[in-house]
Each structure stands twice: as structure tokens, then as C-alpha cells.
PDB file of N, CA and C in Angstrom:
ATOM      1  N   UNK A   1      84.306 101.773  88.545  1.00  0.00           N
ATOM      2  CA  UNK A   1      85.058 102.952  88.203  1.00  0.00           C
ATOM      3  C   UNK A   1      84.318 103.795  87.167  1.00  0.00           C
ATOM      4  N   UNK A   2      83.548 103.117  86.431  1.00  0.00           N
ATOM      5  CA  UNK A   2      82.663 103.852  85.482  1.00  0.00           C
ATOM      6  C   UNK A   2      81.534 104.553  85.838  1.00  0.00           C
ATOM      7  N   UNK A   3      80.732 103.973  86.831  1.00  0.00           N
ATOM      8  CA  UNK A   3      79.354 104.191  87.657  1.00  0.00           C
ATOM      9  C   UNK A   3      79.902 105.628  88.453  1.00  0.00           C
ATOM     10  N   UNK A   4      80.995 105.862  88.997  1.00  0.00           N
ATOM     11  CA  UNK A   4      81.197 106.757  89.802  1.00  0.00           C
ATOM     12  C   UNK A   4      80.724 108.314  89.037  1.00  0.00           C
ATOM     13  N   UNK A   5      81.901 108.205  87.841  1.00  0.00           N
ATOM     14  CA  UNK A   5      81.642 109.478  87.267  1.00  0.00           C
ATOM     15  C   UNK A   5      80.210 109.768  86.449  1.00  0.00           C
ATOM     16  N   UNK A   6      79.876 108.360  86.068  1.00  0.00           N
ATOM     17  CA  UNK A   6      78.121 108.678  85.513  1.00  0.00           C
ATOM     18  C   UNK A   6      77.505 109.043  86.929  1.00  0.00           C
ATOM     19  N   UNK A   7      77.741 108.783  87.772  1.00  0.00           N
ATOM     20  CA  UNK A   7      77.043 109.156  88.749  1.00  0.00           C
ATOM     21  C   UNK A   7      76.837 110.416  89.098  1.00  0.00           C
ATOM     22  N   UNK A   8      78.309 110.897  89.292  1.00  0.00           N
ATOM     23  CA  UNK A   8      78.456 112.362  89.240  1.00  0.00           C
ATOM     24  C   UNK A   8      78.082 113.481  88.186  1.00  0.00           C
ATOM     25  N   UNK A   9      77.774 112.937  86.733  1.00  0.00           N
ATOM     26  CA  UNK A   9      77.421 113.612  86.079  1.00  0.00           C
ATOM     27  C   UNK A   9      75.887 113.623  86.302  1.00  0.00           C
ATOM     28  N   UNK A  10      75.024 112.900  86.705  1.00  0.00           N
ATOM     29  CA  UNK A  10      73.504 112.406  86.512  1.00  0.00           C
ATOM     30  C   UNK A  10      73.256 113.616  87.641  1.00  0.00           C
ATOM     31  N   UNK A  11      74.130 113.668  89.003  1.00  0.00           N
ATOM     32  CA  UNK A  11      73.660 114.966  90.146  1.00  0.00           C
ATOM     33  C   UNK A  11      74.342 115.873  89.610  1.00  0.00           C
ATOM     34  N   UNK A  12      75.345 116.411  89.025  1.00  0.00           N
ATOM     35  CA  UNK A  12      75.489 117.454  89.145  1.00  0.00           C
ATOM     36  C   UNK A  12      74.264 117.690  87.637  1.00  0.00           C
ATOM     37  N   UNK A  13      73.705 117.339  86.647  1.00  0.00           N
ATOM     38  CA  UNK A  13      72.504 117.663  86.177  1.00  0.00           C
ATOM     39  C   UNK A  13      71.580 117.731  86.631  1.00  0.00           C
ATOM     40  N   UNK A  14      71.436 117.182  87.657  1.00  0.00           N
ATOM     41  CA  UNK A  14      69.679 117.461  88.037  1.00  0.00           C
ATOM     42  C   UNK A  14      70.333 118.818  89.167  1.00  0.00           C
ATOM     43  N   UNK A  15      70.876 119.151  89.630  1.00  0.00           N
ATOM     44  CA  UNK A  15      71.505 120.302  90.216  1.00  0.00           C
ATOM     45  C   UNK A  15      71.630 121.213  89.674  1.00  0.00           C
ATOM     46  N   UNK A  16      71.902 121.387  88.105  1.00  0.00           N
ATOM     47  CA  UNK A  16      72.223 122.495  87.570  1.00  0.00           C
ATOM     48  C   UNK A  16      70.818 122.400  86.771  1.00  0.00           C
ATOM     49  N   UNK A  17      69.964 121.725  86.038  1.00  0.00           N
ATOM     50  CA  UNK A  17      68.628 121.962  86.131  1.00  0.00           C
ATOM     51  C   UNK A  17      67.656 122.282  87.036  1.00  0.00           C
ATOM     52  N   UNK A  18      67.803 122.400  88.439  1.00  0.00           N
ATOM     53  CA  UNK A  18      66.850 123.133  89.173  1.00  0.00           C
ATOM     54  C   UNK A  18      67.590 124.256  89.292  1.00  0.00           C
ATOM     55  N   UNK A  19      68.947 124.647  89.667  1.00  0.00           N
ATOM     56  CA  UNK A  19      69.282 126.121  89.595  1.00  0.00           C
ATOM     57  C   UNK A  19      69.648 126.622  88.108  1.00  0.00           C
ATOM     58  N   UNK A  20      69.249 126.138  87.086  1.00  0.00           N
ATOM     59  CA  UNK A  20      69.990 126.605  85.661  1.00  0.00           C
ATOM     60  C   UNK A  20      69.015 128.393  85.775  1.00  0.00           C
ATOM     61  N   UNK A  21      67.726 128.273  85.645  1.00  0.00           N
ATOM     62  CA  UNK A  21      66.596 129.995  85.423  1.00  0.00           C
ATOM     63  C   UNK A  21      65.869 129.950  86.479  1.00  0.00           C
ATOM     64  N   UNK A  22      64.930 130.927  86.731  1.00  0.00           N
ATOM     65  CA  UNK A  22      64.078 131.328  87.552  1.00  0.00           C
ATOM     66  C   UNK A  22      62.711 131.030  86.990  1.00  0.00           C
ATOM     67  N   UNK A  23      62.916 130.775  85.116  1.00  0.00           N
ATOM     68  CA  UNK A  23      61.697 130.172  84.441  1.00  0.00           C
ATOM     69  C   UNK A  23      60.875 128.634  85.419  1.00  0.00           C
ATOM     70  N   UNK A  24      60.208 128.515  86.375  1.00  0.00           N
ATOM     71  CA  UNK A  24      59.193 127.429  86.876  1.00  0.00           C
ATOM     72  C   UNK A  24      58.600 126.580  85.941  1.00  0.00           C
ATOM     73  N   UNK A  25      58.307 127.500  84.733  1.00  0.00           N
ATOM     74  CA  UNK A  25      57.032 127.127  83.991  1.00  0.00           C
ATOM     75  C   UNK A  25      57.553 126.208  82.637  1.00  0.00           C
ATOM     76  N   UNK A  26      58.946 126.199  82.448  1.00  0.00           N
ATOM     77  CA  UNK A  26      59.570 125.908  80.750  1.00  0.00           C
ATOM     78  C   UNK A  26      60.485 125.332  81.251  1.00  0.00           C
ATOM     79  N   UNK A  27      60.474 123.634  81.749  1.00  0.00           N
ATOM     80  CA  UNK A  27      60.763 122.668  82.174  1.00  0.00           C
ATOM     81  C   UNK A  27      61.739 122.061  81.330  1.00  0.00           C
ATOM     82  N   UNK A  28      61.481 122.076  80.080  1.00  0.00           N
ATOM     83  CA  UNK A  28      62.574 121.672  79.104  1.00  0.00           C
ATOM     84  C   UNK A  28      63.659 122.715  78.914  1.00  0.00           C
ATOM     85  N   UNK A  29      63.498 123.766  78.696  1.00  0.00           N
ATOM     86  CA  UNK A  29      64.670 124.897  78.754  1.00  0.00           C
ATOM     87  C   UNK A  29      65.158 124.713  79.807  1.00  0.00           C
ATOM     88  N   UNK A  30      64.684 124.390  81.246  1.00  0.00           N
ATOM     89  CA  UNK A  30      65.426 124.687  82.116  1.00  0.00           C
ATOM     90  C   UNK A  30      66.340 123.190  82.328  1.00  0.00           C
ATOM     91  N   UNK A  31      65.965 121.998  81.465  1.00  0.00           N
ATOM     92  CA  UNK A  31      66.613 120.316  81.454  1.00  0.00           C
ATOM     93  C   UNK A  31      68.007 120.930  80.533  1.00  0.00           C
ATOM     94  N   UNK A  32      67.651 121.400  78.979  1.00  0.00           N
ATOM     95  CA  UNK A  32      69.030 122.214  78.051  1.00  0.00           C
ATOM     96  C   UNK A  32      69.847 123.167  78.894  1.00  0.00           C
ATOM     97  N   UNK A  33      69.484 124.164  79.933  1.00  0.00           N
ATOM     98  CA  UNK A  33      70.320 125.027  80.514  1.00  0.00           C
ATOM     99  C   UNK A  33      71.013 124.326  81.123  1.00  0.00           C
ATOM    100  N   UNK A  34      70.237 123.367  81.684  1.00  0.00           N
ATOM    101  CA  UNK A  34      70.981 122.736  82.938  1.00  0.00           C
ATOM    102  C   UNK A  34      72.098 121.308  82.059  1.00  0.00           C
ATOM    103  N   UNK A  35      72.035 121.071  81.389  1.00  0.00           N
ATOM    104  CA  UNK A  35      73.096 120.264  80.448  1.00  0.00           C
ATOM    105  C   UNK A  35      74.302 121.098  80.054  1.00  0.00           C
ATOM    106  N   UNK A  36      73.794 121.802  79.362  1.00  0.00           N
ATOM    107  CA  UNK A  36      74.863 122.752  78.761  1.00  0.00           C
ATOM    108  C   UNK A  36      75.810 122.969  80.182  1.00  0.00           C
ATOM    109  N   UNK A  37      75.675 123.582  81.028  1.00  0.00           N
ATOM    110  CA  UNK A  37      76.092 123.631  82.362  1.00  0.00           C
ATOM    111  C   UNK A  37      76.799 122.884  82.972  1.00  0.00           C
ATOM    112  N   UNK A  38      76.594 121.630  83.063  1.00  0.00           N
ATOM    113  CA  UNK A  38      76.718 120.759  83.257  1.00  0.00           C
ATOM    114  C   UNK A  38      78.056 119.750  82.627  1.00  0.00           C
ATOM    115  N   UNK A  39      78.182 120.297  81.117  1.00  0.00           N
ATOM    116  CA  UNK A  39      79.032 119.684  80.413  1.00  0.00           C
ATOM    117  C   UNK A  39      80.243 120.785  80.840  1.00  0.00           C
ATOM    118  N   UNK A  40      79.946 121.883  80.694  1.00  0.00           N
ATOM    119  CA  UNK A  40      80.777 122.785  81.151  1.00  0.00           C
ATOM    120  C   UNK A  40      81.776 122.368  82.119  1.00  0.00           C
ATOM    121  N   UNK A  41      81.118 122.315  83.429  1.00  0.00           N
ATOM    122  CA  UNK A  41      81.422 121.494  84.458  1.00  0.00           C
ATOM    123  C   UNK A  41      82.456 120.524  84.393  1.00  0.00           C
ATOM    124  N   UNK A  42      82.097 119.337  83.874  1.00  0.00           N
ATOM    125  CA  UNK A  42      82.715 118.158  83.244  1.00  0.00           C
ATOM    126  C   UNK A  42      83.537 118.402  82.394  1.00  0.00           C
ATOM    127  N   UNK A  43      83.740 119.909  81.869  1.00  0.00           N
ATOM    128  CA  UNK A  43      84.754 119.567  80.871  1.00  0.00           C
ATOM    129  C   UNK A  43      86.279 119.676  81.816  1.00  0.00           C
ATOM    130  N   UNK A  44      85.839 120.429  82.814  1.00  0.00           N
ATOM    131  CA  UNK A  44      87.009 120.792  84.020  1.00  0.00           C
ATOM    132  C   UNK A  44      87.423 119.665  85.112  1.00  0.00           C
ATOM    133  N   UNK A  45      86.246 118.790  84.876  1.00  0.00           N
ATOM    134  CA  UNK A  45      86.379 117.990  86.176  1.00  0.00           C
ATOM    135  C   UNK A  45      86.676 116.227  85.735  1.00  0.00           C
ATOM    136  N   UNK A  46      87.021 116.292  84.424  1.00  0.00           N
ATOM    137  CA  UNK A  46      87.262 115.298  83.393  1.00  0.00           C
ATOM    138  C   UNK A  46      88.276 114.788  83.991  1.00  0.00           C
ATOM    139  N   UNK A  47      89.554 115.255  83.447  1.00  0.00           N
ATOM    140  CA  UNK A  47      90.986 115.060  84.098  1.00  0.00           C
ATOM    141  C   UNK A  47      90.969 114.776  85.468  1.00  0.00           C
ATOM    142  N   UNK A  48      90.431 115.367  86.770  1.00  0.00           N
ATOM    143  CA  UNK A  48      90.747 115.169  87.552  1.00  0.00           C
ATOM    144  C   UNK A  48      89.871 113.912  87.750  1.00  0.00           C
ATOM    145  N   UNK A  49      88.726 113.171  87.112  1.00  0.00           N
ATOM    146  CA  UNK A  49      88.325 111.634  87.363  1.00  0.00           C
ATOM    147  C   UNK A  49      89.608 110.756  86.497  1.00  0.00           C
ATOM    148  N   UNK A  50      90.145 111.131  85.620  1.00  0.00           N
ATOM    149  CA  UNK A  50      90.930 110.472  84.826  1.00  0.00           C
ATOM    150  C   UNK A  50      91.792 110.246  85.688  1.00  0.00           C
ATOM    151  N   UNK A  51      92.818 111.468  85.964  1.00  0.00           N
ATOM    152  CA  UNK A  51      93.457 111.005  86.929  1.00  0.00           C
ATOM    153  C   UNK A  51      93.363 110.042  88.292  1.00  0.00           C
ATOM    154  N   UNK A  52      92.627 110.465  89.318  1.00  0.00           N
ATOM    155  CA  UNK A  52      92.037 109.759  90.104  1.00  0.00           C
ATOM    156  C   UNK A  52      91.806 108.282  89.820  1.00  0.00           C
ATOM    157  N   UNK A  53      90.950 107.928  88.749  1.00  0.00           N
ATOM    158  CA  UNK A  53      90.827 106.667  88.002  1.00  0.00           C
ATOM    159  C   UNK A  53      91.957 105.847  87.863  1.00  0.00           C
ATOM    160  N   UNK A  54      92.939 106.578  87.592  1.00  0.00           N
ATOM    161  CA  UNK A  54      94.369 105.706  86.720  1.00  0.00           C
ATOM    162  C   UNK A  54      95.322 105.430  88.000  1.00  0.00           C
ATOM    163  N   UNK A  55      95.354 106.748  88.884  1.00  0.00           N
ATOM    164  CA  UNK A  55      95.959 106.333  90.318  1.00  0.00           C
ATOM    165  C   UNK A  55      95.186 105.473  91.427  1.00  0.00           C
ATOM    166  N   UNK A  56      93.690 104.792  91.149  1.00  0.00           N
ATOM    167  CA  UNK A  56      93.016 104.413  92.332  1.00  0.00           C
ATOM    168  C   UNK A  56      93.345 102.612  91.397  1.00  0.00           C
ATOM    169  N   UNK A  57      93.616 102.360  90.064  1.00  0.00           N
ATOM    170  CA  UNK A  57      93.820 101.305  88.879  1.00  0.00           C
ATOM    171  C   UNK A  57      95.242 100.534  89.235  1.00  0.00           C
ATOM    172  N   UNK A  58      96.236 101.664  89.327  1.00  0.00           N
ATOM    173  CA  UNK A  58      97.530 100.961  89.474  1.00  0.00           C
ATOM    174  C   UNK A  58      98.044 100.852  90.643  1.00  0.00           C
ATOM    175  N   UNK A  59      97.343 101.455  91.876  1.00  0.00           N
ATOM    176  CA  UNK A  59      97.710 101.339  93.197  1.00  0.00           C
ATOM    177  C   UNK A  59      96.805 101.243  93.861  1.00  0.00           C
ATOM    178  N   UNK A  60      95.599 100.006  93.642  1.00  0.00           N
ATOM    179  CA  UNK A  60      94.640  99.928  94.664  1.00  0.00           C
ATOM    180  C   UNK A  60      95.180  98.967  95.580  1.00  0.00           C
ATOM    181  N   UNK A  61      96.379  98.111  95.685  1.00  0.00           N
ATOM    182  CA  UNK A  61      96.752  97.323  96.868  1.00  0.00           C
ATOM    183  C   UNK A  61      97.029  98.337  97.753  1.00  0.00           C
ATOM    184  N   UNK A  62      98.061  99.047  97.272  1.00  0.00           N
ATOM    185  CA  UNK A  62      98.648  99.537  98.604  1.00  0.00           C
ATOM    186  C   UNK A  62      97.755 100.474  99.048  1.00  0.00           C
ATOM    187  N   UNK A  63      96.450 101.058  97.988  1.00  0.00           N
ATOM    188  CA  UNK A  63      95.290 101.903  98.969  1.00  0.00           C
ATOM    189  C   UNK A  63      94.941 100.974  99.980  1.00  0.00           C
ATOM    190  N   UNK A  64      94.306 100.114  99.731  1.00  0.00           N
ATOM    191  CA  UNK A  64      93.801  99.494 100.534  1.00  0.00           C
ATOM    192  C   UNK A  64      94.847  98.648 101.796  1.00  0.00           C
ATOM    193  N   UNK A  65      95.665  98.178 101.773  1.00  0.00           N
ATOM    194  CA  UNK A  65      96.427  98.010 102.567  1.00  0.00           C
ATOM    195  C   UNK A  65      97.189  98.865 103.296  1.00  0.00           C
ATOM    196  N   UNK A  66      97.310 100.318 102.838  1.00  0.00           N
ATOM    197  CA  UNK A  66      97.482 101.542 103.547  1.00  0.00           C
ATOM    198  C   UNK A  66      95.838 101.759 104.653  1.00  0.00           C
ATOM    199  N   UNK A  67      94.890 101.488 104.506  1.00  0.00           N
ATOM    200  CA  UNK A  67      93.684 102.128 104.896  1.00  0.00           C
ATOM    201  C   UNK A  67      93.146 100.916 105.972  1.00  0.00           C
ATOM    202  N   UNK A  68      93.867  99.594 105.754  1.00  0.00           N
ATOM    203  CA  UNK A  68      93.574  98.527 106.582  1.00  0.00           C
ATOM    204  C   UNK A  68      95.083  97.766 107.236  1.00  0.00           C
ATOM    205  N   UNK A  69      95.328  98.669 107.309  1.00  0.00           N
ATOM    206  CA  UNK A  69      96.672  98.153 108.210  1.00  0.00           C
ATOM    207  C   UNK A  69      97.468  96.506 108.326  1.00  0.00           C
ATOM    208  N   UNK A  70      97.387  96.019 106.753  1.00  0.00           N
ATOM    209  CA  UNK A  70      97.465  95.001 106.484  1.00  0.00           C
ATOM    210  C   UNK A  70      98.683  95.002 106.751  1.00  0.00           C
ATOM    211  N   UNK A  71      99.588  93.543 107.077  1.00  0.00           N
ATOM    212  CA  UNK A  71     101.016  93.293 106.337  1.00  0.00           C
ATOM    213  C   UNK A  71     101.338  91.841 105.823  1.00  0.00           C
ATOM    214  N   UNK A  72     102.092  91.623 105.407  1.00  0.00           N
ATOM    215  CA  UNK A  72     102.447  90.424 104.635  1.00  0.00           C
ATOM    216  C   UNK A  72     102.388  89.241 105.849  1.00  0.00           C
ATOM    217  N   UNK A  73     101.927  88.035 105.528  1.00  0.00           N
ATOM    218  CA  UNK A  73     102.274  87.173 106.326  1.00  0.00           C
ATOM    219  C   UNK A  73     103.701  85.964 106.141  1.00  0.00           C
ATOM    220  N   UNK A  74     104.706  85.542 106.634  1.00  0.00           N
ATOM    221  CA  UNK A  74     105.438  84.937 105.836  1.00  0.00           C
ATOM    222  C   UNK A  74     105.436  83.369 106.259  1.00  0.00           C
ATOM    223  N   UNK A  75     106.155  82.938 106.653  1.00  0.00           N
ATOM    224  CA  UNK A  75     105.978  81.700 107.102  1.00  0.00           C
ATOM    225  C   UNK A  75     106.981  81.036 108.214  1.00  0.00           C
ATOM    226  N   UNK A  76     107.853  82.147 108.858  1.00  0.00           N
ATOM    227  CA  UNK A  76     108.237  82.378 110.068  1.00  0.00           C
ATOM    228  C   UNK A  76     107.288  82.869 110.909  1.00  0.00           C
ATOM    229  N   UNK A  77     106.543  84.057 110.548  1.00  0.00           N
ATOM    230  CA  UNK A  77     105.518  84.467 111.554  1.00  0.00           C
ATOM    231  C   UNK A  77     104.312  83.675 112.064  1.00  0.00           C
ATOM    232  N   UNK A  78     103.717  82.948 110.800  1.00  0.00           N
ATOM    233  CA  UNK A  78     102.347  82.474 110.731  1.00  0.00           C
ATOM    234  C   UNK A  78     102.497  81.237 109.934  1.00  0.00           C
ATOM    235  N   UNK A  79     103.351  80.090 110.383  1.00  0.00           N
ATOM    236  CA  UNK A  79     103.409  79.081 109.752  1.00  0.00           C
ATOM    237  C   UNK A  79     102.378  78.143 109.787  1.00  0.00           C
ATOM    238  N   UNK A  80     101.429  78.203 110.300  1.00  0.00           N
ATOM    239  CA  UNK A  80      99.998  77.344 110.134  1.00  0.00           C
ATOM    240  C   UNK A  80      99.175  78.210 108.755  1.00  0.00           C
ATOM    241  N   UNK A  81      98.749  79.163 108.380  1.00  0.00           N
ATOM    242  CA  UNK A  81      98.306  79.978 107.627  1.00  0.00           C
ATOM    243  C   UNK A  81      99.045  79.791 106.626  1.00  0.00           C
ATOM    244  N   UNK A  82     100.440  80.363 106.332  1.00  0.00           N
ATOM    245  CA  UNK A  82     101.582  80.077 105.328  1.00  0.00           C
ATOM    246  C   UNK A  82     101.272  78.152 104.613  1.00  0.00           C
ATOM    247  N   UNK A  83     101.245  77.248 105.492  1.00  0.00           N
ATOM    248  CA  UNK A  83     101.203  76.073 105.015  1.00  0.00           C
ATOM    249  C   UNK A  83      99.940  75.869 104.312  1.00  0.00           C
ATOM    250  N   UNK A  84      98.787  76.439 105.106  1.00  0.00           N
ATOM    251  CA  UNK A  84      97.603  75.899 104.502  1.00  0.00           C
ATOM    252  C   UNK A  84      97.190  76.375 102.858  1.00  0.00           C
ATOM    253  N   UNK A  85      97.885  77.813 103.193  1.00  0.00           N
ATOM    254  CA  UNK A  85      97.542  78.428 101.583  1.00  0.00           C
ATOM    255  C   UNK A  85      98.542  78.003 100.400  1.00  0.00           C
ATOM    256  N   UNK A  86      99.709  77.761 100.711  1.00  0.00           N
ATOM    257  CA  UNK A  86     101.086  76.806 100.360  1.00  0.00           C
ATOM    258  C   UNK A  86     100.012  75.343  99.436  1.00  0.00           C
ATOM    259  N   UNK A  87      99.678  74.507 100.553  1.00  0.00           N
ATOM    260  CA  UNK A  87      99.057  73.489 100.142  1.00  0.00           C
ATOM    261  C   UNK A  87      97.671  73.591  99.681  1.00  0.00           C
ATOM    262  N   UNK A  88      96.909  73.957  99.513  1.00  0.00           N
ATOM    263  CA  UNK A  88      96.162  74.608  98.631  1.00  0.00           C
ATOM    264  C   UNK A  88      96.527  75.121  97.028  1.00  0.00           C
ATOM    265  N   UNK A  89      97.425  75.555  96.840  1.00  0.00           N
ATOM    266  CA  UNK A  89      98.260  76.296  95.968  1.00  0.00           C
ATOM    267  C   UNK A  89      98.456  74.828  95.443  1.00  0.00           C
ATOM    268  N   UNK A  90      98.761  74.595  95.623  1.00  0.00           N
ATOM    269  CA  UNK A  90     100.060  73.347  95.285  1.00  0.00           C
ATOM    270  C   UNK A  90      99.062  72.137  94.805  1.00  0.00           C
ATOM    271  N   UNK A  91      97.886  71.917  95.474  1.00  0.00           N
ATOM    272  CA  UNK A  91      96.967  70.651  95.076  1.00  0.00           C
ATOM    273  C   UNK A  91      96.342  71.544  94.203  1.00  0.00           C
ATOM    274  N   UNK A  92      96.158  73.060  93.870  1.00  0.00           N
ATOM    275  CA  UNK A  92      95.159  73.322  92.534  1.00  0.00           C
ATOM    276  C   UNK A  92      96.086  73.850  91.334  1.00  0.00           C
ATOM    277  N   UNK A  93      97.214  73.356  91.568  1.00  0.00           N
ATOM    278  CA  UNK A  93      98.868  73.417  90.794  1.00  0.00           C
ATOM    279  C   UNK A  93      98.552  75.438  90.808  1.00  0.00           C
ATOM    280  N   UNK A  94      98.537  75.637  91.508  1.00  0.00           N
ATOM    281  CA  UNK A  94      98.904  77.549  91.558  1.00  0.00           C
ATOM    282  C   UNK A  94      99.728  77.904  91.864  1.00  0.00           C
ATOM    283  N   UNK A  95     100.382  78.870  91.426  1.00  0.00           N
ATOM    284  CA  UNK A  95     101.597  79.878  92.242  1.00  0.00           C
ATOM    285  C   UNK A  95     101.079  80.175  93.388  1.00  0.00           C
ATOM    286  N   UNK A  96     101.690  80.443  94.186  1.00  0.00           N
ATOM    287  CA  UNK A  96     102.000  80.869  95.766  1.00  0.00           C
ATOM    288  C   UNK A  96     101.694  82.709  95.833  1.00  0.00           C
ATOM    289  N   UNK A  97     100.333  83.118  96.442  1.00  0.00           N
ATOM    290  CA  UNK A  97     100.453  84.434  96.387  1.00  0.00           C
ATOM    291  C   UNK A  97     100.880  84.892  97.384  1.00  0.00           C
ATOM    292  N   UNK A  98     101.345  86.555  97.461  1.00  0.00           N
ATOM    293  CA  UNK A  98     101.282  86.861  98.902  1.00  0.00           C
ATOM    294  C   UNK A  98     100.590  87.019  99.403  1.00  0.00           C
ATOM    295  N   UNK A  99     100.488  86.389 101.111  1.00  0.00           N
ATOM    296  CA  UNK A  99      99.351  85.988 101.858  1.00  0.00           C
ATOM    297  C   UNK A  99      99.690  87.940 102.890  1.00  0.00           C
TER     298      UNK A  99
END
């Protein structure tokens, strides 16, 4: 979750350092234009990783089980599966998750 937005900040800098001037020749002015720019950027696009971040944090089951068409297994449906993870559970003294 961290790598994403460093990520996004690392391209959109080298993006806004090749389009920051038309200067070719003053390579470092054009690395500062292109930062400054850049933070700019990020100062708008902050919140919307924050957000994103905090909603992908507290609801990544049901993303992912929305996106893989998962459903619960119980132990009417799938009582060979249900038992094995049951007993498993039970010999490594664990609670019972949902399968």
C-alpha cells in the first residue's frame, strides 16, 4: 500500500521533468521544475490515495470476494472440506474460520 503511491510519485516526476522547460541543456533546473510540479500534483492527489488506501484496508475481503465470486462454504454444502478444516483447527487448538 505504500509502494503504490511512491510509485506514482517517482513517474509522475520523471514525467514532469522531461516536460517541466524546453531548456535540453540545464538538466538540474529542469529535475527542480519538475519536483516542484510534481508536489503540486500530489498535493491534489493525496486524499484521493488516502482515501482509496483506507477503503481498499477495511474492505479488502469483500473486494476480493466481490472480484472472485467467492462464497462461504458451510458444512451442509461441503461437509468433507468443512470437517477437514474443523479438524485441523481443533488439533492446532484454533478457532474455526470462515471457510
Amino acid at each position: 500500500m505504500i509502494l503504490f503511491p511512491l510509485f506514482l510519485f517517482i513517474i509522475c516526476r520523471l514525467i514532469m521533468a522531461f516536460f517541466a522547460t524546453n531548456s535540453y541543456y540545464n538538466m538540474a533546473y529542469r529535475f527542480n521544475e519538475g519536483l516542484e510540479m510534481t508536489m503540486q500534483i500530489f498535493v491534489l492527489l493525496l486524499p484521493i490515495i488516502a482515501i482509496r488506501g483506507l477503503i481498499t484496508f477495511f474492505f479488502q475481503k469483500q473486494i476480493m470476494f466481490s472480484f472472485s465470486g467467492a462464497k462461504e462454504v458451510t458444512r451442509t454444502e461441503n461437509p468433507e472440506i468443512y470437517n477437514i478444516v474443523e479438524n485441523l483447527c481443533i488439533s492446532r487448538g484454533l478457532t474455526m474460520p470462515k471457510i
